[in-house]
N, C-alpha and C. Protein backbone atom coordinates (compact mmCIF):
# COMPACT_ATOMS: atom_id res chain seq x y z
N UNK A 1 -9.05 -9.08 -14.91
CA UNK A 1 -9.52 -9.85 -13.78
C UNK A 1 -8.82 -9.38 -12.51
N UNK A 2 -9.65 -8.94 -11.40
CA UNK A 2 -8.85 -8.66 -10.53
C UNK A 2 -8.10 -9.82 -9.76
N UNK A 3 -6.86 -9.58 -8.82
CA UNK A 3 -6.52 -10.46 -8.03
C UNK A 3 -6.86 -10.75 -6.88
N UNK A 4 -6.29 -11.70 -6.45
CA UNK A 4 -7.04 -12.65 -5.04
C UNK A 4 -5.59 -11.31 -3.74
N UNK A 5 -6.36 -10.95 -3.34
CA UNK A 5 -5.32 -10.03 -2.43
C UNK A 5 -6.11 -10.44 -0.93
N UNK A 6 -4.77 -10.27 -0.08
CA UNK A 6 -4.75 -10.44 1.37
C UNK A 6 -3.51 -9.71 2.02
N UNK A 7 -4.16 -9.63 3.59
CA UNK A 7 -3.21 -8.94 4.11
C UNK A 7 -1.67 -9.25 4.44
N UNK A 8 -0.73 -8.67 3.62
CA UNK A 8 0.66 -9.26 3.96
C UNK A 8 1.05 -9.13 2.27
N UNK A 9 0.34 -9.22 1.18
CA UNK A 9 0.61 -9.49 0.17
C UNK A 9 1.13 -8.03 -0.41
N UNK A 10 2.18 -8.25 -1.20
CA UNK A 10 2.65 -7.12 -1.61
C UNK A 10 2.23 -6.45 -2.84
N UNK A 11 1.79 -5.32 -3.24
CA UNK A 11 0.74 -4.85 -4.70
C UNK A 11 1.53 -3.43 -5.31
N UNK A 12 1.63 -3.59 -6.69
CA UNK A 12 1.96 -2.47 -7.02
C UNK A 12 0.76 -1.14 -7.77
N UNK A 13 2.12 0.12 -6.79
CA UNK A 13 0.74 0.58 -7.19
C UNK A 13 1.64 1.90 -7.93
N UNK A 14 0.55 2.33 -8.84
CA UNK A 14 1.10 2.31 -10.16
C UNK A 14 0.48 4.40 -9.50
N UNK A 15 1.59 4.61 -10.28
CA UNK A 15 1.30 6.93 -10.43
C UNK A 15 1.69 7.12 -11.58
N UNK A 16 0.84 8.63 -11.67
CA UNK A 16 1.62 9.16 -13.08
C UNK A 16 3.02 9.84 -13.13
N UNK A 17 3.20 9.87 -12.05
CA UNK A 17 5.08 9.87 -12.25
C UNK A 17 6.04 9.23 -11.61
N UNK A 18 5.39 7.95 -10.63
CA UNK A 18 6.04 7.06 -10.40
C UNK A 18 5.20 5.81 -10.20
N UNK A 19 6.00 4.59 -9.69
CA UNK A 19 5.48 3.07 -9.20
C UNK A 19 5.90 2.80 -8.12
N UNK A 20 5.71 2.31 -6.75
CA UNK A 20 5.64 2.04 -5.51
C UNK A 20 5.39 0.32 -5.30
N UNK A 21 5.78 0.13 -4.42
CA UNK A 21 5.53 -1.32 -3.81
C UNK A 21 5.36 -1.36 -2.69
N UNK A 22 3.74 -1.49 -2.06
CA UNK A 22 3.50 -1.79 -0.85
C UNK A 22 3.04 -2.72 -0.19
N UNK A 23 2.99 -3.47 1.08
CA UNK A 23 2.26 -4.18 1.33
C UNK A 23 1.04 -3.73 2.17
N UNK A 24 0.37 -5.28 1.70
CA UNK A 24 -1.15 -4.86 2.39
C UNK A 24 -1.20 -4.99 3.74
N UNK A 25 -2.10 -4.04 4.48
CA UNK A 25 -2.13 -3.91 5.60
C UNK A 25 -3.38 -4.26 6.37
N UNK A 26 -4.59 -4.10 5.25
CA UNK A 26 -5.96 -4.35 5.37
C UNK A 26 -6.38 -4.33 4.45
N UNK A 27 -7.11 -5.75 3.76
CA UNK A 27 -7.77 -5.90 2.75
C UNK A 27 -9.41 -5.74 3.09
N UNK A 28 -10.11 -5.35 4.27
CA UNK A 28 -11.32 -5.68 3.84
C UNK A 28 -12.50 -4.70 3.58
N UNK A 29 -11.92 -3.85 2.70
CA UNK A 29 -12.85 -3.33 2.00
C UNK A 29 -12.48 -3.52 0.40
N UNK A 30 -11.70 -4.08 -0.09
CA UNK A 30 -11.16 -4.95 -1.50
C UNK A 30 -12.55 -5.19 -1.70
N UNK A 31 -13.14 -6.26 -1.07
CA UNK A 31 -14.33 -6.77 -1.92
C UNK A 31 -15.62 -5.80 -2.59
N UNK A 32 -15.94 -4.87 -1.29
CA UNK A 32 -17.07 -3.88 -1.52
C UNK A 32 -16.84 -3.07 -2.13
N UNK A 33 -15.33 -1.85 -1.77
CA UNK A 33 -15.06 -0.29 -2.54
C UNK A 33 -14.26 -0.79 -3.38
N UNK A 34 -13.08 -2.18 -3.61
CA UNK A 34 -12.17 -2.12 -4.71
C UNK A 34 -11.00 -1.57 -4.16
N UNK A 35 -10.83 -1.01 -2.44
CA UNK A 35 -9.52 -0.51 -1.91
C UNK A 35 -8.96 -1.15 -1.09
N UNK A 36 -7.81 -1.36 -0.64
CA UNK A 36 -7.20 -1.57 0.33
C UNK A 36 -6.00 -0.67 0.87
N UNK A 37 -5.71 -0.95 1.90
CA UNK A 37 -4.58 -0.18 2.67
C UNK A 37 -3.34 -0.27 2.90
N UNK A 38 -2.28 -0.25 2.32
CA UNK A 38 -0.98 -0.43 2.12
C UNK A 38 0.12 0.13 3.06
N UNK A 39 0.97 -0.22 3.27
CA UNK A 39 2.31 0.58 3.65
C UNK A 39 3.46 0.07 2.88
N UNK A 40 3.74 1.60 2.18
CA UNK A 40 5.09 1.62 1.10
C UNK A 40 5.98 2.69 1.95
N UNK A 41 7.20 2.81 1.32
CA UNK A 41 8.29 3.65 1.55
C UNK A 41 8.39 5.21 0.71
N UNK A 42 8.12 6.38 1.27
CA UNK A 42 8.20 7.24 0.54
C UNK A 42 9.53 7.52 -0.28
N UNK A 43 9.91 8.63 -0.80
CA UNK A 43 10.90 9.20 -1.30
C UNK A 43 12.52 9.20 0.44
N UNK A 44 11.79 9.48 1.13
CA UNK A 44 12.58 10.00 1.83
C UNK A 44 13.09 8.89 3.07
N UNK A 45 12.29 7.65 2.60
CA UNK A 45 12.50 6.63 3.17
C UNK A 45 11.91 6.43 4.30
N UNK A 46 10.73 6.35 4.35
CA UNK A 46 9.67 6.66 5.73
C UNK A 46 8.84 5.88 5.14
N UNK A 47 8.33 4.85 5.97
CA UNK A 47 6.99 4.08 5.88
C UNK A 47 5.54 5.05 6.10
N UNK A 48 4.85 4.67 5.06
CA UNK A 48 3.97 5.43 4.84
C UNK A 48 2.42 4.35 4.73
N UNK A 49 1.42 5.06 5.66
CA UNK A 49 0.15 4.02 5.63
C UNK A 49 -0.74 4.91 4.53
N UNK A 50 -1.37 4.36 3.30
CA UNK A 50 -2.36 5.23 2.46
C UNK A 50 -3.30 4.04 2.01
N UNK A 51 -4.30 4.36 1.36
CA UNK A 51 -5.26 3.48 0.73
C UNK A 51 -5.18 3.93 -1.11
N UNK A 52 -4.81 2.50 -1.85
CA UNK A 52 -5.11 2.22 -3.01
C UNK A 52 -5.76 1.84 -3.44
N UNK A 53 -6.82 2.22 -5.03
CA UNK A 53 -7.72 1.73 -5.46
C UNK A 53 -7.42 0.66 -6.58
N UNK A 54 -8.04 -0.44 -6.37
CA UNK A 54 -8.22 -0.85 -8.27
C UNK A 54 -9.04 -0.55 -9.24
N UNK A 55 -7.86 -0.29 -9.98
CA UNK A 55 -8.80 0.79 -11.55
C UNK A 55 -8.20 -0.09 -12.46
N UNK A 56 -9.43 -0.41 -13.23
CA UNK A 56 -9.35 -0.82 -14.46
C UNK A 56 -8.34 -2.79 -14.33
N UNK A 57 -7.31 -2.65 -14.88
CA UNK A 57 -6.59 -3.40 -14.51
C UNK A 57 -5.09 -4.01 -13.23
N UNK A 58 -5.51 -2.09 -12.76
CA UNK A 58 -4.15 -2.06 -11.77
C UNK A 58 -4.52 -1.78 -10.46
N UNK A 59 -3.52 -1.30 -9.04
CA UNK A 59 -3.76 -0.45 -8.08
C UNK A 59 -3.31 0.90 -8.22
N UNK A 60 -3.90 1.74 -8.56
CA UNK A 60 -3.59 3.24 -8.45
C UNK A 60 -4.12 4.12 -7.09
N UNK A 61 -3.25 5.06 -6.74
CA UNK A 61 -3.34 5.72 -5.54
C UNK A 61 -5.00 6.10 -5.37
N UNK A 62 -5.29 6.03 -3.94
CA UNK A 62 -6.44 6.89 -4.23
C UNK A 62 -6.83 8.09 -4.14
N UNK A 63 -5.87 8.38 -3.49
CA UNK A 63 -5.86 10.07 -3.74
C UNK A 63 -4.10 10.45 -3.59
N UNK A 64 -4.11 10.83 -5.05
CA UNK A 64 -2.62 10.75 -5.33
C UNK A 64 -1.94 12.37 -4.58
N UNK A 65 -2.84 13.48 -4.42
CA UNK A 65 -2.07 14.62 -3.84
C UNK A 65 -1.76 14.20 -2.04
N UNK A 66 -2.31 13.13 -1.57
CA UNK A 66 -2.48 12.70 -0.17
C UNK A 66 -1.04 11.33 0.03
N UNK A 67 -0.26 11.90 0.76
CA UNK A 67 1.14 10.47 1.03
C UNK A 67 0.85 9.60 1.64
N UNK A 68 -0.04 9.89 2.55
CA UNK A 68 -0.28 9.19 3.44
C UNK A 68 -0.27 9.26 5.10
N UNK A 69 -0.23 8.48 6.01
CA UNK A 69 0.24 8.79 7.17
C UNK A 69 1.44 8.02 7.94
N UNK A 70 2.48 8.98 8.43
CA UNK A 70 3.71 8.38 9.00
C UNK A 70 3.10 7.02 9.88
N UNK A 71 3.90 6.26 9.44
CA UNK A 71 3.57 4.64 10.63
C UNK A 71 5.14 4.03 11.19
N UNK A 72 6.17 5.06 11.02
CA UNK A 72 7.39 4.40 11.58
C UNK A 72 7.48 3.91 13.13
N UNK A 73 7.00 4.49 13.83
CA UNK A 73 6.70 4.26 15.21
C UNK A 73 5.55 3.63 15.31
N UNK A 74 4.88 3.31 14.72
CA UNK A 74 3.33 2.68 15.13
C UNK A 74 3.45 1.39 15.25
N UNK A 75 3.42 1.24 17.05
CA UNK A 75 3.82 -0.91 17.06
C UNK A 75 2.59 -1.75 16.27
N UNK A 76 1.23 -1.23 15.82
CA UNK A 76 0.32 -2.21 15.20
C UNK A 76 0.86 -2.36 13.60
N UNK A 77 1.63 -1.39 13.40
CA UNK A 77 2.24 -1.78 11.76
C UNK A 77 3.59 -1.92 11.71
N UNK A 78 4.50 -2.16 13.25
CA UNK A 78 5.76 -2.73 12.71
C UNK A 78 6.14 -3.89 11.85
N UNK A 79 5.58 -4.72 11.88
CA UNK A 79 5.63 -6.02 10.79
C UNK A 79 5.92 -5.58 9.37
N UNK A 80 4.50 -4.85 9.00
CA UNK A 80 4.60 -4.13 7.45
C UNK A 80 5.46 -3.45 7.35
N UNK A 81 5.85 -2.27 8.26
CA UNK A 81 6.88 -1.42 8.58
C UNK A 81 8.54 -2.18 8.01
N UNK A 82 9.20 -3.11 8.32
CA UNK A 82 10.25 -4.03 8.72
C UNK A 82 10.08 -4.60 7.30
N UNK A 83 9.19 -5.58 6.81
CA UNK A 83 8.99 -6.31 5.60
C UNK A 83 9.12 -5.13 4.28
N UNK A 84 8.44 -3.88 4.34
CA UNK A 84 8.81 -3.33 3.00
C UNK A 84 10.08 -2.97 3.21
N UNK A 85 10.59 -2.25 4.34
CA UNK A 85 11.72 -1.57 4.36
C UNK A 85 12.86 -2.42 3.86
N UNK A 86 12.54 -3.50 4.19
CA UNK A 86 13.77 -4.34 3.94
C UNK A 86 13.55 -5.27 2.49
N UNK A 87 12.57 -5.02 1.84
CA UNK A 87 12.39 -5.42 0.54
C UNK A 87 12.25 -7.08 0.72
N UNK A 88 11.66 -7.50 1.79
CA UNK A 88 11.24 -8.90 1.77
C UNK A 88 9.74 -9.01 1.35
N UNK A 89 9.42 -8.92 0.24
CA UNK A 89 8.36 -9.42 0.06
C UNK A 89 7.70 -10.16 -1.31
């Protein structure tokens, strides 16, 4: 069953060689494609904006060779930016 997701809510999203925790940034294409848009923390500690799919029972990347796009400076995603970094969610 999928979950009730909104923007702010935090989702894991699941790789084949790792797991991530991002929050949502934009849910509204969840209902129609099954994706939404996240910002997690890469490896190197950089907020990162990408879109995850739900498959099957989870969120998996949607295009796992793609990181995403830098959002550390971007004032429309400092909120998300601040909340993952600091693991409040």
């Amino acid at each position: 069953m999928r979950p009730k997701i909104r923007t702010g809510y935090p989702v894991t999203i699941h790789g084949q060689a790792f797991t991530k925790v991002g929050i949502v940034c934009d849910a509204s294409a969840y209902d129609t494609r099954d994706t939404v848009e996240v910002v997690y923390v890469d490896a190197a500690f950089k907020a990162r904006r990408t879109i995850v799919a739900w498959r099957g029972d989870r969120f998996e990347w949607s295009e796992p060779s793609y990181p995403g796009v830098n959002v550390e400076n971007d004032p429309d995603y400092e909120l998300y930016v601040t909340t993952v970094k600091n693991g409040r969610y």
